[in-house]
C-alpha atoms as a PDB file:
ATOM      1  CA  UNK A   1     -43.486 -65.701 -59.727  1.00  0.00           C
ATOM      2  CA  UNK A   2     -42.281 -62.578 -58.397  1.00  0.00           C
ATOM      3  CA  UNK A   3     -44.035 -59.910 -55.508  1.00  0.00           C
ATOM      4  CA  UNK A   4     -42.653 -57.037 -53.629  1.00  0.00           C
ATOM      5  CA  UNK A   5     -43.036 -58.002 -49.836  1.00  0.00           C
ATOM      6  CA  UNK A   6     -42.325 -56.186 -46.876  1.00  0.00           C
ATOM      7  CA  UNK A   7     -41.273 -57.739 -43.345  1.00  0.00           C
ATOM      8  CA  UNK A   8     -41.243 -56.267 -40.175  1.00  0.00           C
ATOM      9  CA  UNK A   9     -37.974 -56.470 -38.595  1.00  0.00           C
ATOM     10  CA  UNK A  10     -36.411 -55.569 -35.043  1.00  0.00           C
ATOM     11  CA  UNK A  11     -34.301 -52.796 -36.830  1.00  0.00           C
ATOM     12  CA  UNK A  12     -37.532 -51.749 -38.815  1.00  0.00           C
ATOM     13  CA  UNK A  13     -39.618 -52.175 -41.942  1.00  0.00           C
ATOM     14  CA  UNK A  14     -37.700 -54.153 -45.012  1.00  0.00           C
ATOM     15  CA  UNK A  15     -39.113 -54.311 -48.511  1.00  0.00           C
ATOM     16  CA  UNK A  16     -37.449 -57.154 -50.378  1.00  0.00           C
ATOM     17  CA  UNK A  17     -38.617 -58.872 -53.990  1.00  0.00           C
ATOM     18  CA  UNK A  18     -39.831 -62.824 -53.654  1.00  0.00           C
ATOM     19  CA  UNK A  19     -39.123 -64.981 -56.269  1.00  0.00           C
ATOM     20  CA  UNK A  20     -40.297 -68.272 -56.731  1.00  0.00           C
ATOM     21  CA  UNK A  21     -39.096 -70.480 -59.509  1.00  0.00           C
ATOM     22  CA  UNK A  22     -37.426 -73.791 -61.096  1.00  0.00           C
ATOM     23  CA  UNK A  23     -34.803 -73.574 -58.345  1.00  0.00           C
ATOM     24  CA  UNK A  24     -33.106 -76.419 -55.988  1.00  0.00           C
ATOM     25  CA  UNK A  25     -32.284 -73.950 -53.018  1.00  0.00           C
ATOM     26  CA  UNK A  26     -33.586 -71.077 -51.346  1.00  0.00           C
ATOM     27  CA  UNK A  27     -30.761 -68.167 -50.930  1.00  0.00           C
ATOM     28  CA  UNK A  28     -31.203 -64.561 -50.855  1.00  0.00           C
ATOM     29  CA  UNK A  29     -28.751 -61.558 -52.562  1.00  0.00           C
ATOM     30  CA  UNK A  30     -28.585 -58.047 -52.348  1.00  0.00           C
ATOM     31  CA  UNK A  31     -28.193 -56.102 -55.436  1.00  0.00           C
ATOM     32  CA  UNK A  32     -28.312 -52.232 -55.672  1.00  0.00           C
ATOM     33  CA  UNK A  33     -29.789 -51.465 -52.734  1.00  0.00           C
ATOM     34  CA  UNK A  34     -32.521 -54.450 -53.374  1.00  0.00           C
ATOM     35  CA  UNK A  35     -33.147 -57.848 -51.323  1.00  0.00           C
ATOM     36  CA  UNK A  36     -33.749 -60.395 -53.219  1.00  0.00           C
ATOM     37  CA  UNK A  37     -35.241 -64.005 -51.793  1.00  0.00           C
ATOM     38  CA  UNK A  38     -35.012 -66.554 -54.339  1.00  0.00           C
ATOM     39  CA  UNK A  39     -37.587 -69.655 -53.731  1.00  0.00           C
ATOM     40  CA  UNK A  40     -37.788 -73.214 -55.247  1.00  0.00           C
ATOM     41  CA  UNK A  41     -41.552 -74.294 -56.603  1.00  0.00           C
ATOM     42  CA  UNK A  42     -42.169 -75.490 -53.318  1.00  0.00           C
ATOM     43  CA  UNK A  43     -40.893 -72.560 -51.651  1.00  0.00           C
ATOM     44  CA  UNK A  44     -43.953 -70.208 -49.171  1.00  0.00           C
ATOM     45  CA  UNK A  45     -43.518 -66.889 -48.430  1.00  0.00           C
ATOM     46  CA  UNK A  46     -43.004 -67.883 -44.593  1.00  0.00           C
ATOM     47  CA  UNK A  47     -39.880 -69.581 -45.850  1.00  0.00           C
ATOM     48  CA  UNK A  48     -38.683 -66.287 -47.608  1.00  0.00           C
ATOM     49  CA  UNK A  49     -39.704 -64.602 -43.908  1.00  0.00           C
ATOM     50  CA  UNK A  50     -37.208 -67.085 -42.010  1.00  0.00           C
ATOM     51  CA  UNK A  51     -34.230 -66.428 -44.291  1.00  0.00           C
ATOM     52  CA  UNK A  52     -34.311 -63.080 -43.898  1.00  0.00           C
ATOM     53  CA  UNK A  53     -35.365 -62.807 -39.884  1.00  0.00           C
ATOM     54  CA  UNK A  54     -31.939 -65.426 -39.546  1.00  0.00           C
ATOM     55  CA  UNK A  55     -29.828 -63.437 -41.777  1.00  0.00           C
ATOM     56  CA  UNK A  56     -31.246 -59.796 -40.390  1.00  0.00           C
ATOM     57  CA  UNK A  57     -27.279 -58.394 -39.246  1.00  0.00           C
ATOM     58  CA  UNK A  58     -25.739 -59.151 -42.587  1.00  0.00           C
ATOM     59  CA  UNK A  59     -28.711 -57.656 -44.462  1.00  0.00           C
ATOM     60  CA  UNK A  60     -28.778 -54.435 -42.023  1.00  0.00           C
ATOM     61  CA  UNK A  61     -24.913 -54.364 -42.514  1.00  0.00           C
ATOM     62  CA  UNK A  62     -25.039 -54.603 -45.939  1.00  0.00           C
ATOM     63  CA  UNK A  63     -27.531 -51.992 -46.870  1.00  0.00           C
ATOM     64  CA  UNK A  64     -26.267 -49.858 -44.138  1.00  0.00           C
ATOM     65  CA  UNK A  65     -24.405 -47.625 -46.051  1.00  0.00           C
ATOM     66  CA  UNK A  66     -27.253 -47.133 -48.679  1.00  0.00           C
ATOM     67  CA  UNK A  67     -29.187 -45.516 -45.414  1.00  0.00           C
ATOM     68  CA  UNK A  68     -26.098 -43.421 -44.711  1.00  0.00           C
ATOM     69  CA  UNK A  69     -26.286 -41.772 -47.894  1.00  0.00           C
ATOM     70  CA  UNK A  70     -30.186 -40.048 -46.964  1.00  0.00           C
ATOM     71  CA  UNK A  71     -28.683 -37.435 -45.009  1.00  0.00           C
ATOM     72  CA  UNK A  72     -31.736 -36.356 -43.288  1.00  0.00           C
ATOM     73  CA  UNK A  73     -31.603 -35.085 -39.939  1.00  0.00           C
ATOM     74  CA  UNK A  74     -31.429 -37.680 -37.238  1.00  0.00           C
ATOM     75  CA  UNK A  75     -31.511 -36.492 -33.986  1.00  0.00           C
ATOM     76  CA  UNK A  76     -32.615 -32.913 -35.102  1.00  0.00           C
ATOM     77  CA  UNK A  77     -29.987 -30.733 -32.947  1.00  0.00           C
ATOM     78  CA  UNK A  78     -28.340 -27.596 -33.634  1.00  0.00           C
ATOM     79  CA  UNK A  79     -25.624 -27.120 -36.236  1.00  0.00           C
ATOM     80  CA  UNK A  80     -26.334 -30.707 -37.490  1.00  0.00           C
ATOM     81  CA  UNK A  81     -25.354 -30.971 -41.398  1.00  0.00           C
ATOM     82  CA  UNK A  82     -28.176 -32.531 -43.802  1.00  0.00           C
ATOM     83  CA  UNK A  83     -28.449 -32.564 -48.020  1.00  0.00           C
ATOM     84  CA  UNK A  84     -31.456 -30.713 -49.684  1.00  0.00           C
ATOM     85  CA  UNK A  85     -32.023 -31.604 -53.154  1.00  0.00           C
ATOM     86  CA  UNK A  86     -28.375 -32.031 -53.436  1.00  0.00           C
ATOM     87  CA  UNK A  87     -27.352 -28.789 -51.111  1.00  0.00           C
ATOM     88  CA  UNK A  88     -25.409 -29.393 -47.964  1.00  0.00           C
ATOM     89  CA  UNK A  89     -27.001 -27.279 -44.813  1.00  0.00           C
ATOM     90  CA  UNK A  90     -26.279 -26.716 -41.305  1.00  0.00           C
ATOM     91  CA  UNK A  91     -29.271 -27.050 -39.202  1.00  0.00           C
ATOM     92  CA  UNK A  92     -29.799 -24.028 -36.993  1.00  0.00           C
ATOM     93  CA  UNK A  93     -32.753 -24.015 -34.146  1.00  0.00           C
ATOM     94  CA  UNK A  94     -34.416 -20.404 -33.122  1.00  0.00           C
ATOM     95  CA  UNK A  95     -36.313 -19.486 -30.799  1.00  0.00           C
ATOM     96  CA  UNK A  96     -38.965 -17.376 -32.279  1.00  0.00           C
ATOM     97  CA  UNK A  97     -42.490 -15.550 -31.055  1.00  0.00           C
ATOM     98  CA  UNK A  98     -44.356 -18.124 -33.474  1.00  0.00           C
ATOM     99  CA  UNK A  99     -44.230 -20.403 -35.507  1.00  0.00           C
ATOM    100  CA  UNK A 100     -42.664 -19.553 -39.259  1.00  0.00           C
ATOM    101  CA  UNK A 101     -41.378 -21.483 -42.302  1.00  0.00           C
ATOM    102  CA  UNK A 102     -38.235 -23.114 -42.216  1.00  0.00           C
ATOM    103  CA  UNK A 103     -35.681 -20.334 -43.959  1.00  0.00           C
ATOM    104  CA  UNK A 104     -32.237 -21.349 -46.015  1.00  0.00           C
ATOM    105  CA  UNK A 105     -29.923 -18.536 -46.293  1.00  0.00           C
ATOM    106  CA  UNK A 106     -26.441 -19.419 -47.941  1.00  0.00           C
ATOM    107  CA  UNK A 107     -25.271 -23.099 -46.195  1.00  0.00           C
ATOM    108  CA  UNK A 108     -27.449 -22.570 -43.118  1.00  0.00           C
ATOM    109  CA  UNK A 109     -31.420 -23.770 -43.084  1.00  0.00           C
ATOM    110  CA  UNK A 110     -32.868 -22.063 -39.862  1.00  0.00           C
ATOM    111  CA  UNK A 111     -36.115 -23.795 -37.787  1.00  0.00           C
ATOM    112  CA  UNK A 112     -38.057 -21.353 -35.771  1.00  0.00           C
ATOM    113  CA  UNK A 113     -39.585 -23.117 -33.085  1.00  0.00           C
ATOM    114  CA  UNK A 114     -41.830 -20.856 -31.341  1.00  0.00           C
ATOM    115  CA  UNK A 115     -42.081 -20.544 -26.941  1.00  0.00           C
ATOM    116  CA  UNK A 116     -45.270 -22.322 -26.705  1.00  0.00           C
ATOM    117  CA  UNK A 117     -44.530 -25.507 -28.827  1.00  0.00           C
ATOM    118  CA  UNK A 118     -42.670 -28.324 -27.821  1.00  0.00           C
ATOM    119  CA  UNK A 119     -39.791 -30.410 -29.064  1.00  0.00           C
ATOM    120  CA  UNK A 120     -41.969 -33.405 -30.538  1.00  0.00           C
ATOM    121  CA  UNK A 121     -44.352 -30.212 -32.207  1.00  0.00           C
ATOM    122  CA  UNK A 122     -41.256 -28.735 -33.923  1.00  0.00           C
ATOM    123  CA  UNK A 123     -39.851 -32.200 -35.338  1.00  0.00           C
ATOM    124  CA  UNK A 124     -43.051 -32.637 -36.486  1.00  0.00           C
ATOM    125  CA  UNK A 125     -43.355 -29.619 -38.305  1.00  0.00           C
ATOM    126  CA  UNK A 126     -39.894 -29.728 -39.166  1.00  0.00           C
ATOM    127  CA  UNK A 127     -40.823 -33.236 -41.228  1.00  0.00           C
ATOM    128  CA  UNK A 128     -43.876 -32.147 -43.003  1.00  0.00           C
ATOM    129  CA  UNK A 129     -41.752 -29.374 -44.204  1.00  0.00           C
ATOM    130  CA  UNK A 130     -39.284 -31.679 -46.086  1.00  0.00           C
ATOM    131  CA  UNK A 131     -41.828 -34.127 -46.793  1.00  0.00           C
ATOM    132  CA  UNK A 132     -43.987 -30.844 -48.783  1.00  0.00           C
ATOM    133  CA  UNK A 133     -40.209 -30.510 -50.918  1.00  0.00           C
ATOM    134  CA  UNK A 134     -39.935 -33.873 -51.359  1.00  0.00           C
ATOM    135  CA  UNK A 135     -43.785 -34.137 -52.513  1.00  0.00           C
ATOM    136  CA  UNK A 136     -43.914 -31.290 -54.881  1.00  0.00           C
ATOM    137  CA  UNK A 137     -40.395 -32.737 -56.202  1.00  0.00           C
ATOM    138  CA  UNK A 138     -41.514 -36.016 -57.014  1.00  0.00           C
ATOM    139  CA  UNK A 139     -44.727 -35.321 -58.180  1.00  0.00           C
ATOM    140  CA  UNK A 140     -43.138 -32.402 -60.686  1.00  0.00           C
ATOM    141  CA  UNK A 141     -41.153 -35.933 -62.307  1.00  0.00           C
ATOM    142  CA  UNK A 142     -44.189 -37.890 -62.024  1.00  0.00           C
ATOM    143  CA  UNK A 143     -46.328 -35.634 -64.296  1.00  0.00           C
ATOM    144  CA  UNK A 144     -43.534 -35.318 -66.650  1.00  0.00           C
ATOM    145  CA  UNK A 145     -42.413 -39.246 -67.310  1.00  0.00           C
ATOM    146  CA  UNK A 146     -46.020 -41.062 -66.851  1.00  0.00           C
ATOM    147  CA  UNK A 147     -46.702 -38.748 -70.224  1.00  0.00           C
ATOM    148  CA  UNK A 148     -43.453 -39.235 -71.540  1.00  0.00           C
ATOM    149  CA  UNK A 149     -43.810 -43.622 -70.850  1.00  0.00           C
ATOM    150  CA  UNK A 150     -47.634 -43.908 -71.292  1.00  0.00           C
ATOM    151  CA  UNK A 151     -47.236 -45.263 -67.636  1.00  0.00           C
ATOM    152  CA  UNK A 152     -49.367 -44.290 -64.613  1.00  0.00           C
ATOM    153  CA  UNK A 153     -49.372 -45.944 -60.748  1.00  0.00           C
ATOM    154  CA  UNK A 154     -52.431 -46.362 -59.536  1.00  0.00           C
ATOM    155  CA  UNK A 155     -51.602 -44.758 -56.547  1.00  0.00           C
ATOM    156  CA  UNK A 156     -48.339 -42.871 -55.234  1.00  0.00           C
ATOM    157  CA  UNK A 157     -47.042 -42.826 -51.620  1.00  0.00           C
ATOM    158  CA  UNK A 158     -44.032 -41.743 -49.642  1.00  0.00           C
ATOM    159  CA  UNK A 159     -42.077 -43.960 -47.383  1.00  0.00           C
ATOM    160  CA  UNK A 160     -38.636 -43.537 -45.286  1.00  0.00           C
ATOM    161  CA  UNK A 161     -37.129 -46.831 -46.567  1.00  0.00           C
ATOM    162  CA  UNK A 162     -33.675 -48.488 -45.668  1.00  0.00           C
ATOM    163  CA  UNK A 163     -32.883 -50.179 -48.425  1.00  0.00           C
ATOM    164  CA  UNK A 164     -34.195 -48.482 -51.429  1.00  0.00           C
ATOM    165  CA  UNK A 165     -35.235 -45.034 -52.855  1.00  0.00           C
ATOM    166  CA  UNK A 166     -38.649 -46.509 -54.441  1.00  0.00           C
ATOM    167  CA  UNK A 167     -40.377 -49.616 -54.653  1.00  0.00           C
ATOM    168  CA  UNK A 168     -43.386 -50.618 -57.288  1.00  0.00           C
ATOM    169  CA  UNK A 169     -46.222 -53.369 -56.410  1.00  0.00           C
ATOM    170  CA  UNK A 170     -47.314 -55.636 -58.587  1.00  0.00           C
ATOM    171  CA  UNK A 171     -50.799 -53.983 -58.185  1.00  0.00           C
ATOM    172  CA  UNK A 172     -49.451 -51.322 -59.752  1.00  0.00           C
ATOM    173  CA  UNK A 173     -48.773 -48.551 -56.547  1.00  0.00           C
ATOM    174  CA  UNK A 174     -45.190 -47.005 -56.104  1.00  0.00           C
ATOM    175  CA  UNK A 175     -43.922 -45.957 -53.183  1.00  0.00           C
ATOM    176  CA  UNK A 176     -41.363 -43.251 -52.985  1.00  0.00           C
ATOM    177  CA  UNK A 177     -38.402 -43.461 -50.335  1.00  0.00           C
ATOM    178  CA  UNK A 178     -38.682 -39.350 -49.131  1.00  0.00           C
ATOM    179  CA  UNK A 179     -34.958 -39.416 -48.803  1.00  0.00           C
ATOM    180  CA  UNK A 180     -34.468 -38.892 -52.551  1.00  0.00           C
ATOM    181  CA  UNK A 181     -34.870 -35.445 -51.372  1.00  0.00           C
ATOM    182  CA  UNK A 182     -31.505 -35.485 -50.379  1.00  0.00           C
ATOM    183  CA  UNK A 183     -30.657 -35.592 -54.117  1.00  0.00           C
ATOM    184  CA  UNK A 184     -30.676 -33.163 -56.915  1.00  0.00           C
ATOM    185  CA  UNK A 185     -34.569 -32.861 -59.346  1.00  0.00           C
ATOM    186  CA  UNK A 186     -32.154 -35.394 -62.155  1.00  0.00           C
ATOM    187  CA  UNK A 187     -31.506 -38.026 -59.554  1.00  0.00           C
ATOM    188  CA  UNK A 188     -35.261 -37.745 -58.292  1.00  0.00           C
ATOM    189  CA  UNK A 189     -36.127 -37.923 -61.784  1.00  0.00           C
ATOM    190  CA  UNK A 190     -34.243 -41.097 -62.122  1.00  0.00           C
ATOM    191  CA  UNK A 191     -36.413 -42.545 -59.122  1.00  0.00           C
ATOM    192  CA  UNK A 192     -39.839 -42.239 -60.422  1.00  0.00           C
ATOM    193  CA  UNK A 193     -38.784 -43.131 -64.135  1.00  0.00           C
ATOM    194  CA  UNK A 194     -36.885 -46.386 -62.726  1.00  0.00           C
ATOM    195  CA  UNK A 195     -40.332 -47.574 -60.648  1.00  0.00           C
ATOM    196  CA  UNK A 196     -42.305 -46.143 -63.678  1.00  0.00           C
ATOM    197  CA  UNK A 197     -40.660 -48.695 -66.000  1.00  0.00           C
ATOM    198  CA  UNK A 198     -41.317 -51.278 -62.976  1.00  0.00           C
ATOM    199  CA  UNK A 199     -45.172 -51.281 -64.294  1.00  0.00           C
ATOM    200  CA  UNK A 200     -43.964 -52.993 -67.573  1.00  0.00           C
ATOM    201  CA  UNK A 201     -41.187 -54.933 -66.344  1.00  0.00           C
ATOM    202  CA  UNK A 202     -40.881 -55.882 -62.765  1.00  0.00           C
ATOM    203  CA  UNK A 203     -37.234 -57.251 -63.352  1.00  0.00           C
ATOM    204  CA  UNK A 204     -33.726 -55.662 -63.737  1.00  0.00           C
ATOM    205  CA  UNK A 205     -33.468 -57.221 -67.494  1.00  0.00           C
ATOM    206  CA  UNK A 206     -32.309 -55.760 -70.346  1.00  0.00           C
ATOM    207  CA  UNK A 207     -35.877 -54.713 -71.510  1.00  0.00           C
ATOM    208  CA  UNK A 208     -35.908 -52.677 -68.548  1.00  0.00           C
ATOM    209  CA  UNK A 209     -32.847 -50.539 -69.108  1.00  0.00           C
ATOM    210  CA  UNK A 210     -33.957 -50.351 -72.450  1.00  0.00           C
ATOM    211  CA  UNK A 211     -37.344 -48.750 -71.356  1.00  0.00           C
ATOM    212  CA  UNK A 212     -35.264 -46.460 -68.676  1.00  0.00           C
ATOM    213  CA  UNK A 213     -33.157 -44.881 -71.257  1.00  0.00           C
ATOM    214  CA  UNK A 214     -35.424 -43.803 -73.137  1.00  0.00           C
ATOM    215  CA  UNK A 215     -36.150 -41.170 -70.485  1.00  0.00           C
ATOM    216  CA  UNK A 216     -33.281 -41.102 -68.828  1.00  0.00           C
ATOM    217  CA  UNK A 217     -29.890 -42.073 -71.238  1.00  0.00           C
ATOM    218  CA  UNK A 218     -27.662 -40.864 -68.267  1.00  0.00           C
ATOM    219  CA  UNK A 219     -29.000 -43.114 -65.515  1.00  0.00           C
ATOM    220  CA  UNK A 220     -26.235 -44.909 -65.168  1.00  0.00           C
ATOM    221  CA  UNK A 221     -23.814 -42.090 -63.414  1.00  0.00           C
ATOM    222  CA  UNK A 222     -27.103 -41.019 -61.588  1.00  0.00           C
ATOM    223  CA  UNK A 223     -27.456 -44.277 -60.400  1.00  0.00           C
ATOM    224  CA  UNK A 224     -23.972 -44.436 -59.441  1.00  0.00           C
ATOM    225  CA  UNK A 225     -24.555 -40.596 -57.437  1.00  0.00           C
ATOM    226  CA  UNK A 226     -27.254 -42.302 -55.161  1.00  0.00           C
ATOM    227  CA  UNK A 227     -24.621 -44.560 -53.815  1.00  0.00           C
ATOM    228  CA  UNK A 228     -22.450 -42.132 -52.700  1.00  0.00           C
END
């Protein structure tokens, strides 16, 4: 049997995949960005919770450099660099009368925070302005590749994960990590086919690459971009 959990840790929400099966031990891996907690037969999902609570460091260390690659902005100050859809931009912070759109002009993306709002208002503003990108970018692949597969979620949401760009149920809902909108529209593609496949075959097998390339025959140097 296999499910996509999530756990809620001290350094944050983890999504990993449970398996239980014809097994001797319980041991976890980390493959691609993915935790994986294999179970014996007799195995509960309480033991799964355990392993991973007493192994938390090495799992944050491990997939800590798959969170470094999101380069969203963390602490949202001036002249801090982040990626848009694959674009490198310095952060700039003005002062304005009111409240306008976010503006990119060559390297530099430029927040107007107007007088009367405060810090927590502009972040917040700030957010549902990449979240609208990342939205209208995801849901421009969706439409495309759930024709394309004969494939549909029964429902879509967006997530700030830590250890993967997307994650599918086995009830059939994907979630979409909104740091893909760091990447270029191919790499985003890549996402939502890769989960969209996940409703047919909710294993890395060779059935599943199979299904992948039929939409996406480059995915393995895309894949390879997202680690970087």
């Amino acid at each position: 049997m296999k499910k996509l959990c999530t756990i809620e840790l001290e350094s944050g929400t983890l999504d990993y995949l449970l398996d239980i099966g014809k097994r001797s031990n319980a041991y976890l891996n980390i493959r691609d960005g993915v935790v994986t907690v294999r179970l014996p037969l007799s195995g509960k999902p309480s033991d799964a919770e355990r392993l991973i609570r007493s192994h938390e460091k090495w799992i944050r260390d491990k997939l800590g450099s798959h969170s470094e690659r999101s380069r969203l902005p963390k602490s949202f100050e001036d002249g801090e660099v982040l990626s848009l859809l694959g674009r490198k931009y310095t952060l700039r912070i003005a002062e304005s009368a009111e409240y306008r759109e976010p503006e990119t002009e060559g390297d530099t993306l430029t927040v107007y925070v107007a007088k009367t709002m405060t810090r927590a208002d502009a972040e917040r503003l700030f957010s549902r302005y990449v979240y609208g990108i990342c939205e209208k970018c995801v849901m421009k692949a969706f439409e495309t590749y759930t024709q394309r597969l004969g494939l549909r979620p029964k429902k879509i949401t967006f997530k700030k994960m830590t250890s993967r760009w997307g994650s599918c149920s086995s009830n059939g809902s994907i979630s979409i990590n909104v740091g893909v909108v760091c990447f270029e529209q191919e790499c985003i593609d890549y996402v939502v086919i890769h989960e969209l496949c996940h409703l047919k075959y909710m294993d890395h097998s060779e059935n599943f690459w199979r299904l992948v390339s039929t939409c996406c025959p480059d995915y393995k140097r895309l894949r390879e971009r997202m680690k970087h």
